[in-house]
PDB file of N, CA and C in Angstrom:
ATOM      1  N   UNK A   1       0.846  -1.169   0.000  1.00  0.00           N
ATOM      2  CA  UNK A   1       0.000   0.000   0.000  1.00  0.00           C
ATOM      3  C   UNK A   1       0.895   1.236   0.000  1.00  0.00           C
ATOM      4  N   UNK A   2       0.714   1.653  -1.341  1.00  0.00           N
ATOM      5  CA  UNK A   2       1.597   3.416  -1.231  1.00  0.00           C
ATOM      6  C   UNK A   2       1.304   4.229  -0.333  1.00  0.00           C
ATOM      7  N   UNK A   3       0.143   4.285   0.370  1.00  0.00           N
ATOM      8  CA  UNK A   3       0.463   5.554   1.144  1.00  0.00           C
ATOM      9  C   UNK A   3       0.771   5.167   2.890  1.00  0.00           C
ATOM     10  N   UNK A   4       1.341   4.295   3.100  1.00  0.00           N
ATOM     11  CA  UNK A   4       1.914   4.046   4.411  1.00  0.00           C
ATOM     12  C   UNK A   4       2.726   5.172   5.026  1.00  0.00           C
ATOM     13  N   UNK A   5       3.848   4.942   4.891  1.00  0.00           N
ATOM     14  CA  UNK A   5       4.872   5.973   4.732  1.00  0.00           C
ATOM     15  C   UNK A   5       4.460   7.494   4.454  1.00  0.00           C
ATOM     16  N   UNK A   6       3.384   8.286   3.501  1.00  0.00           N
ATOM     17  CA  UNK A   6       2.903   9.210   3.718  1.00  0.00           C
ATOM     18  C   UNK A   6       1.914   9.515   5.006  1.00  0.00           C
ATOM     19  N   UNK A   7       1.636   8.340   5.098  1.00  0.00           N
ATOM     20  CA  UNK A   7       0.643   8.842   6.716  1.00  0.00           C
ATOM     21  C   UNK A   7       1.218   8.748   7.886  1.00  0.00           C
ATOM     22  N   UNK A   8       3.098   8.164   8.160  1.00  0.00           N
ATOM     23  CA  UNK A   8       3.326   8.288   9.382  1.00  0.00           C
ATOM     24  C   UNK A   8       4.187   9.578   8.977  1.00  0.00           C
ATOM     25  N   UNK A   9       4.578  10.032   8.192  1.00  0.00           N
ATOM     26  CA  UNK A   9       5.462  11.031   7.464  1.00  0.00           C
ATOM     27  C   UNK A   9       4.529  12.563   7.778  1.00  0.00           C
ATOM     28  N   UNK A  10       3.515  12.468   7.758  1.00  0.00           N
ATOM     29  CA  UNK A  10       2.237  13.507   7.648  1.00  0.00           C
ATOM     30  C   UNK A  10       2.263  13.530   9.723  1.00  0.00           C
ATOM     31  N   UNK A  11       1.829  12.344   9.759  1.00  0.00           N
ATOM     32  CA  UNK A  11       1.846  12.430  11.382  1.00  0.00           C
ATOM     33  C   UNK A  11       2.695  12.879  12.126  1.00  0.00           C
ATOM     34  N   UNK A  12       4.046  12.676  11.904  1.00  0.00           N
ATOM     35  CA  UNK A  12       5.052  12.967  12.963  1.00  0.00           C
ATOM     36  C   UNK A  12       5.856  14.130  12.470  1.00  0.00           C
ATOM     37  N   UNK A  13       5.576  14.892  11.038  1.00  0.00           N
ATOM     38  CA  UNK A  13       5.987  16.087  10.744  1.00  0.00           C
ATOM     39  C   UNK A  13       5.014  17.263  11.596  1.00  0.00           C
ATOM     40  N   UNK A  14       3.633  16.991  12.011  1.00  0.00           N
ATOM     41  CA  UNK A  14       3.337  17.924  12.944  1.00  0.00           C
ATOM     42  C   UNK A  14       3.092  17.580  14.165  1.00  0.00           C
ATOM     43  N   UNK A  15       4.197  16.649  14.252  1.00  0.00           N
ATOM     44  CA  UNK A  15       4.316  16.301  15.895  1.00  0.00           C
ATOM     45  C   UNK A  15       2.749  15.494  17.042  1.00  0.00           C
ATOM     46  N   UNK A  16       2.495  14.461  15.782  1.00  0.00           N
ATOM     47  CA  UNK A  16       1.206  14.201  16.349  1.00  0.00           C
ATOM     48  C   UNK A  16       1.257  12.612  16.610  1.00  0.00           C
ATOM     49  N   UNK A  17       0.147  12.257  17.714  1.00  0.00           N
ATOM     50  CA  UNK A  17       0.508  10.836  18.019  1.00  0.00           C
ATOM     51  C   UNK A  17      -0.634  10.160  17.324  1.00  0.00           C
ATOM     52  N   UNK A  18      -0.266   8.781  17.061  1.00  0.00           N
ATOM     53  CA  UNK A  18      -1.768   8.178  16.515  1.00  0.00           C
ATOM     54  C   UNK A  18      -3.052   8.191  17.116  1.00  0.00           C
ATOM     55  N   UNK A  19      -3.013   8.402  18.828  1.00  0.00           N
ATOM     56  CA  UNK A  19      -4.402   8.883  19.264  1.00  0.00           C
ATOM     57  C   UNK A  19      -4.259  10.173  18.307  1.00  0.00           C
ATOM     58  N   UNK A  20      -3.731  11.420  18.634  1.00  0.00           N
ATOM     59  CA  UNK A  20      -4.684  12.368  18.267  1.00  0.00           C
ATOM     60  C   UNK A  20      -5.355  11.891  17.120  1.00  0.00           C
ATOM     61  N   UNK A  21      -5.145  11.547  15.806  1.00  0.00           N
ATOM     62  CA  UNK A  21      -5.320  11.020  14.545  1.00  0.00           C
ATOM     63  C   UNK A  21      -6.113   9.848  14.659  1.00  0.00           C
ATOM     64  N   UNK A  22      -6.242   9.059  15.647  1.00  0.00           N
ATOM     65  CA  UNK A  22      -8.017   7.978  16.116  1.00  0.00           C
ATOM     66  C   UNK A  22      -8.821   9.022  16.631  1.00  0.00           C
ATOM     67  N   UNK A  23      -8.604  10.167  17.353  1.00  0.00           N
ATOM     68  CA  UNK A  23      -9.603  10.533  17.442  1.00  0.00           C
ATOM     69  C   UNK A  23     -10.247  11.719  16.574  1.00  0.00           C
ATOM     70  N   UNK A  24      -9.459  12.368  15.803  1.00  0.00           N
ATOM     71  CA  UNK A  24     -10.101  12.727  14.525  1.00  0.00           C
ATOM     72  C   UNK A  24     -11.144  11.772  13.836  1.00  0.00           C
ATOM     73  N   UNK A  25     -10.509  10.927  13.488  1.00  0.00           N
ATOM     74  CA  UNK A  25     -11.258   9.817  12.849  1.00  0.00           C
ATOM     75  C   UNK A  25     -12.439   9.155  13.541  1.00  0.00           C
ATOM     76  N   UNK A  26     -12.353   9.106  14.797  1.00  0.00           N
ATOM     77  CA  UNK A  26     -13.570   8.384  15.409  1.00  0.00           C
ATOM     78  C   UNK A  26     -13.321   7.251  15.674  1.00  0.00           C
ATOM     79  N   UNK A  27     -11.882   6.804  15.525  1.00  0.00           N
ATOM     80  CA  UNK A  27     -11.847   5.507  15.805  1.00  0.00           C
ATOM     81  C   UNK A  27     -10.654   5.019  16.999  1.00  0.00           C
ATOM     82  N   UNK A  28     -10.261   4.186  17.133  1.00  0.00           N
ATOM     83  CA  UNK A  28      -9.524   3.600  18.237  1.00  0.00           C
ATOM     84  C   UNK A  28      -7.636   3.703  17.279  1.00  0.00           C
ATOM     85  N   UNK A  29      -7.059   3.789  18.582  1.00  0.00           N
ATOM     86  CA  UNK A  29      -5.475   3.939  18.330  1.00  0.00           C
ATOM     87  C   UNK A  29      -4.775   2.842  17.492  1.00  0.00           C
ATOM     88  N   UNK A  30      -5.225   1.474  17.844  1.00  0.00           N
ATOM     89  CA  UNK A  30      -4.991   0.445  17.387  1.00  0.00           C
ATOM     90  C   UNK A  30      -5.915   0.360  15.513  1.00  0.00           C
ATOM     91  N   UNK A  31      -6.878   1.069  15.820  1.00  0.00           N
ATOM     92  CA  UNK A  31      -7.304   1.122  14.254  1.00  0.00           C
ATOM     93  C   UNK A  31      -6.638   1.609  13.590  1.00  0.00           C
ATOM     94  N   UNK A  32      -6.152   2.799  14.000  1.00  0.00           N
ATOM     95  CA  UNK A  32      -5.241   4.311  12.986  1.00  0.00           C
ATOM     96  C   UNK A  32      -3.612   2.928  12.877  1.00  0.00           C
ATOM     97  N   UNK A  33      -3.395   2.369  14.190  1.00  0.00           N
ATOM     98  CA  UNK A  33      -2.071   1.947  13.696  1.00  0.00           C
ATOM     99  C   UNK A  33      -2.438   0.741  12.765  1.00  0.00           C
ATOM    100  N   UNK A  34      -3.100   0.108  12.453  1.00  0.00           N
ATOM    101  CA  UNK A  34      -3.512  -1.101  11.599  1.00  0.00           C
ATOM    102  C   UNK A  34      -3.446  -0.615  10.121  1.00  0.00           C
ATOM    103  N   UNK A  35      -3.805   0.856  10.017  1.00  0.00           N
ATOM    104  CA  UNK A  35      -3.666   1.775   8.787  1.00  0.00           C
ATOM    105  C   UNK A  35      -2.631   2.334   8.467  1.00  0.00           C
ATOM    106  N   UNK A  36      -1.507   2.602   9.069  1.00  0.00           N
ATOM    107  CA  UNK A  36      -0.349   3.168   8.806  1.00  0.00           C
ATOM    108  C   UNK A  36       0.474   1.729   8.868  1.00  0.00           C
ATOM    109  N   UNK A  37       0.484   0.762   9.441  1.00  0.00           N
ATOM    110  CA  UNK A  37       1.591  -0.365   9.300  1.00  0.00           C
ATOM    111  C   UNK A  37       1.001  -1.559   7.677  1.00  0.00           C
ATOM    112  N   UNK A  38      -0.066  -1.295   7.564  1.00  0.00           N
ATOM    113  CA  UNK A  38      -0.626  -1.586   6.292  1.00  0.00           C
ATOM    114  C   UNK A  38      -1.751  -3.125   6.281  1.00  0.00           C
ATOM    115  N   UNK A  39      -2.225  -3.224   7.527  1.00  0.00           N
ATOM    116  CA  UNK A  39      -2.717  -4.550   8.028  1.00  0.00           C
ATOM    117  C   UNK A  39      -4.362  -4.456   7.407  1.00  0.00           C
ATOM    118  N   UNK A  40      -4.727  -3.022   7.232  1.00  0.00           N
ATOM    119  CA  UNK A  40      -5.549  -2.394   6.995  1.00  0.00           C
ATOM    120  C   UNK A  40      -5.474  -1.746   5.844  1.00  0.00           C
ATOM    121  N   UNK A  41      -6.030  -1.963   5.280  1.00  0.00           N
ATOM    122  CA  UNK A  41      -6.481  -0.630   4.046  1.00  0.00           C
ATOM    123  C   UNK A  41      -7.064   0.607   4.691  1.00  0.00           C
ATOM    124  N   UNK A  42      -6.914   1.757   4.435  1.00  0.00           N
ATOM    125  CA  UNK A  42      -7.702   3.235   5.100  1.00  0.00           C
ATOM    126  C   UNK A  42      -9.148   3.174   4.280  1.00  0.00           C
ATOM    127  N   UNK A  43     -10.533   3.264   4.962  1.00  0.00           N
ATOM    128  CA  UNK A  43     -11.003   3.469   4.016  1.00  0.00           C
ATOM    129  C   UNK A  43     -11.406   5.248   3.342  1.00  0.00           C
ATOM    130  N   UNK A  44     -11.907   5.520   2.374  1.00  0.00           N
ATOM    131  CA  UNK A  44     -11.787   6.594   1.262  1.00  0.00           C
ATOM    132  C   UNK A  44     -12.299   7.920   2.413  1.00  0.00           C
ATOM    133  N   UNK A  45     -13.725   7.215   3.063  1.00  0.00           N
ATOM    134  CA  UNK A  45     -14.361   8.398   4.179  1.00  0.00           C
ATOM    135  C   UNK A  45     -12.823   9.244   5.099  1.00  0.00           C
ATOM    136  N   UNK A  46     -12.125   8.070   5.411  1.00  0.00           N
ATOM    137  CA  UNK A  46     -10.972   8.175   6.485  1.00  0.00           C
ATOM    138  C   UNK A  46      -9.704   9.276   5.726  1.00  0.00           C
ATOM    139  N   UNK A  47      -9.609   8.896   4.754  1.00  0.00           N
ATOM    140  CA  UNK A  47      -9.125   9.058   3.919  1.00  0.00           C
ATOM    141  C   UNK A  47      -8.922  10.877   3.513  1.00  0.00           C
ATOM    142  N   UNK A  48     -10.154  10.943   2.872  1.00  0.00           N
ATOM    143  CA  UNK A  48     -10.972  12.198   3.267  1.00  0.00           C
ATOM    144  C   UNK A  48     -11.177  13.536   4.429  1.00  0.00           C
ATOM    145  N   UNK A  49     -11.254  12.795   5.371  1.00  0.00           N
ATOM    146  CA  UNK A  49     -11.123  13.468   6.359  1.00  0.00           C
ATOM    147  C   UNK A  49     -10.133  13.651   6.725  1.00  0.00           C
ATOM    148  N   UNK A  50      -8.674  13.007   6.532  1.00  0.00           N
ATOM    149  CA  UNK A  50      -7.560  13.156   7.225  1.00  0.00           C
ATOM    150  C   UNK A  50      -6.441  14.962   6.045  1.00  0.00           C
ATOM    151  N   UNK A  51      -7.501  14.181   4.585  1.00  0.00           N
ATOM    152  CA  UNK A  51      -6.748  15.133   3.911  1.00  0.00           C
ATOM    153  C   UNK A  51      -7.285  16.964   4.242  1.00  0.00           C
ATOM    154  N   UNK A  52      -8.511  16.940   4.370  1.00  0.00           N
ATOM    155  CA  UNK A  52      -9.438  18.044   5.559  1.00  0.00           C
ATOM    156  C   UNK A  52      -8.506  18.439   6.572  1.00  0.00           C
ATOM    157  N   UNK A  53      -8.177  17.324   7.249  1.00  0.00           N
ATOM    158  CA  UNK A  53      -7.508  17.636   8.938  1.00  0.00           C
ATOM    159  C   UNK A  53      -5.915  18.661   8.795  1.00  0.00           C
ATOM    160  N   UNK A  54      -5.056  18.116   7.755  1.00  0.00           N
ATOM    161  CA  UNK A  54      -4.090  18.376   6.894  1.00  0.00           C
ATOM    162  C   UNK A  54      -4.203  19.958   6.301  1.00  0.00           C
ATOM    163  N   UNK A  55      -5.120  20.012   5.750  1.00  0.00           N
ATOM    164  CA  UNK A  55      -5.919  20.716   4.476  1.00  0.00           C
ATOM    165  C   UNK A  55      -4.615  20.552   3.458  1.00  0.00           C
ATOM    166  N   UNK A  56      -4.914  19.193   3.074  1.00  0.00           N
ATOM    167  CA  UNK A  56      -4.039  18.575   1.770  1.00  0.00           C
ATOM    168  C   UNK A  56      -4.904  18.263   0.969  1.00  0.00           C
ATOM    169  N   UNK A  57      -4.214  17.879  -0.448  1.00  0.00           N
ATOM    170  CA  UNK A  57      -5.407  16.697  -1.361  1.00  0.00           C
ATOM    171  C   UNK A  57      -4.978  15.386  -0.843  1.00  0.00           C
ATOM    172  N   UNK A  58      -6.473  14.419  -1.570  1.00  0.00           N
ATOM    173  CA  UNK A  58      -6.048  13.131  -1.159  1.00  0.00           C
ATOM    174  C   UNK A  58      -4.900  12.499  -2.232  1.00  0.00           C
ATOM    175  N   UNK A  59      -4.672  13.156  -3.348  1.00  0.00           N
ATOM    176  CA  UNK A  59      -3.285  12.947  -4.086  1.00  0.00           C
ATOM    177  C   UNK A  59      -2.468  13.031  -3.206  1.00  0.00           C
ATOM    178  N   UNK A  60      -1.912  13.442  -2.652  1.00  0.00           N
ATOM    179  CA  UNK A  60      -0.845  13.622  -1.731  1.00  0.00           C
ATOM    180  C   UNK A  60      -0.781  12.496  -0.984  1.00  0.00           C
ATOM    181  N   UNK A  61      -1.524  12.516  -0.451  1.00  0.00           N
ATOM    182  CA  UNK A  61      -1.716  11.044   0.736  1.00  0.00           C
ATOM    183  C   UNK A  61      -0.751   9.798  -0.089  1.00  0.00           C
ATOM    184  N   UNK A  62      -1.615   9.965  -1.131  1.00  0.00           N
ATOM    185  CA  UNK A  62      -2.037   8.520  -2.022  1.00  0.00           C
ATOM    186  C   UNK A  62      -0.759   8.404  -3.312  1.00  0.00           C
ATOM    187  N   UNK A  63      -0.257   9.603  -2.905  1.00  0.00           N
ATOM    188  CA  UNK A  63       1.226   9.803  -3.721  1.00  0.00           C
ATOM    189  C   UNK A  63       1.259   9.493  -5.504  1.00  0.00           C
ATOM    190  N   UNK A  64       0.225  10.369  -5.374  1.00  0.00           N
ATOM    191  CA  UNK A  64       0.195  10.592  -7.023  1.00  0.00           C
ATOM    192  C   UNK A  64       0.293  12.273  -7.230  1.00  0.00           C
ATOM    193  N   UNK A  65       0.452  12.715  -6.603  1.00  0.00           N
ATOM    194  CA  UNK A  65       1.339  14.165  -6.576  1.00  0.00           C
ATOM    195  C   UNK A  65       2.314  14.066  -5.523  1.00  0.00           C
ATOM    196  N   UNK A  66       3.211  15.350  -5.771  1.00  0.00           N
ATOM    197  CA  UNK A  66       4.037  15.290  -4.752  1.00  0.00           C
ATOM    198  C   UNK A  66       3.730  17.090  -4.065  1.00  0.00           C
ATOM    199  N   UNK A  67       2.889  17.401  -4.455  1.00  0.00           N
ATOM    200  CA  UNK A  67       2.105  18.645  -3.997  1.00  0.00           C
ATOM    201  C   UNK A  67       1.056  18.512  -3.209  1.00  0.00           C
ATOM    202  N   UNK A  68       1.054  18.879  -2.509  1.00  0.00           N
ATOM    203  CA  UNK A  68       0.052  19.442  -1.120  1.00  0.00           C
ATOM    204  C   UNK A  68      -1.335  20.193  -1.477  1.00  0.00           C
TER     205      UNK A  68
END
């Protein structure tokens, strides 16, 4: 999954832990880490919202740009 590495890269460039980022999402710590180690697929809603939280595109995430 390409965007692994962009979502712990995104996380720890603004100094954030995977709770804060479960609880954006609504979900549990162990969910957000199941999504960044790749056990999980993110789904698109999650996805979405994280690029919102950011105020990125979801290109970016998903590393089909390298623009923000």
């Amino acid at each position: 999954m390409y965007y692994l590495k962009r979502l712990k890269d995104l996380r720890t460039s603004h100094q954030l832990k995977q709770q804060n980022l479960a609880e954006v999402l609504k979900i549990t710590r162990q969910q957000y880490s199941l999504y960044e180690v790749g056990t999980r697929e993110i789904p698109v809603h999650h996805l979405k919202t994280l690029a919102q939280f950011y105020n990125i595109s979801t290109d970016y995430i998903l590393e089909i740009t390298n623009q923000m």
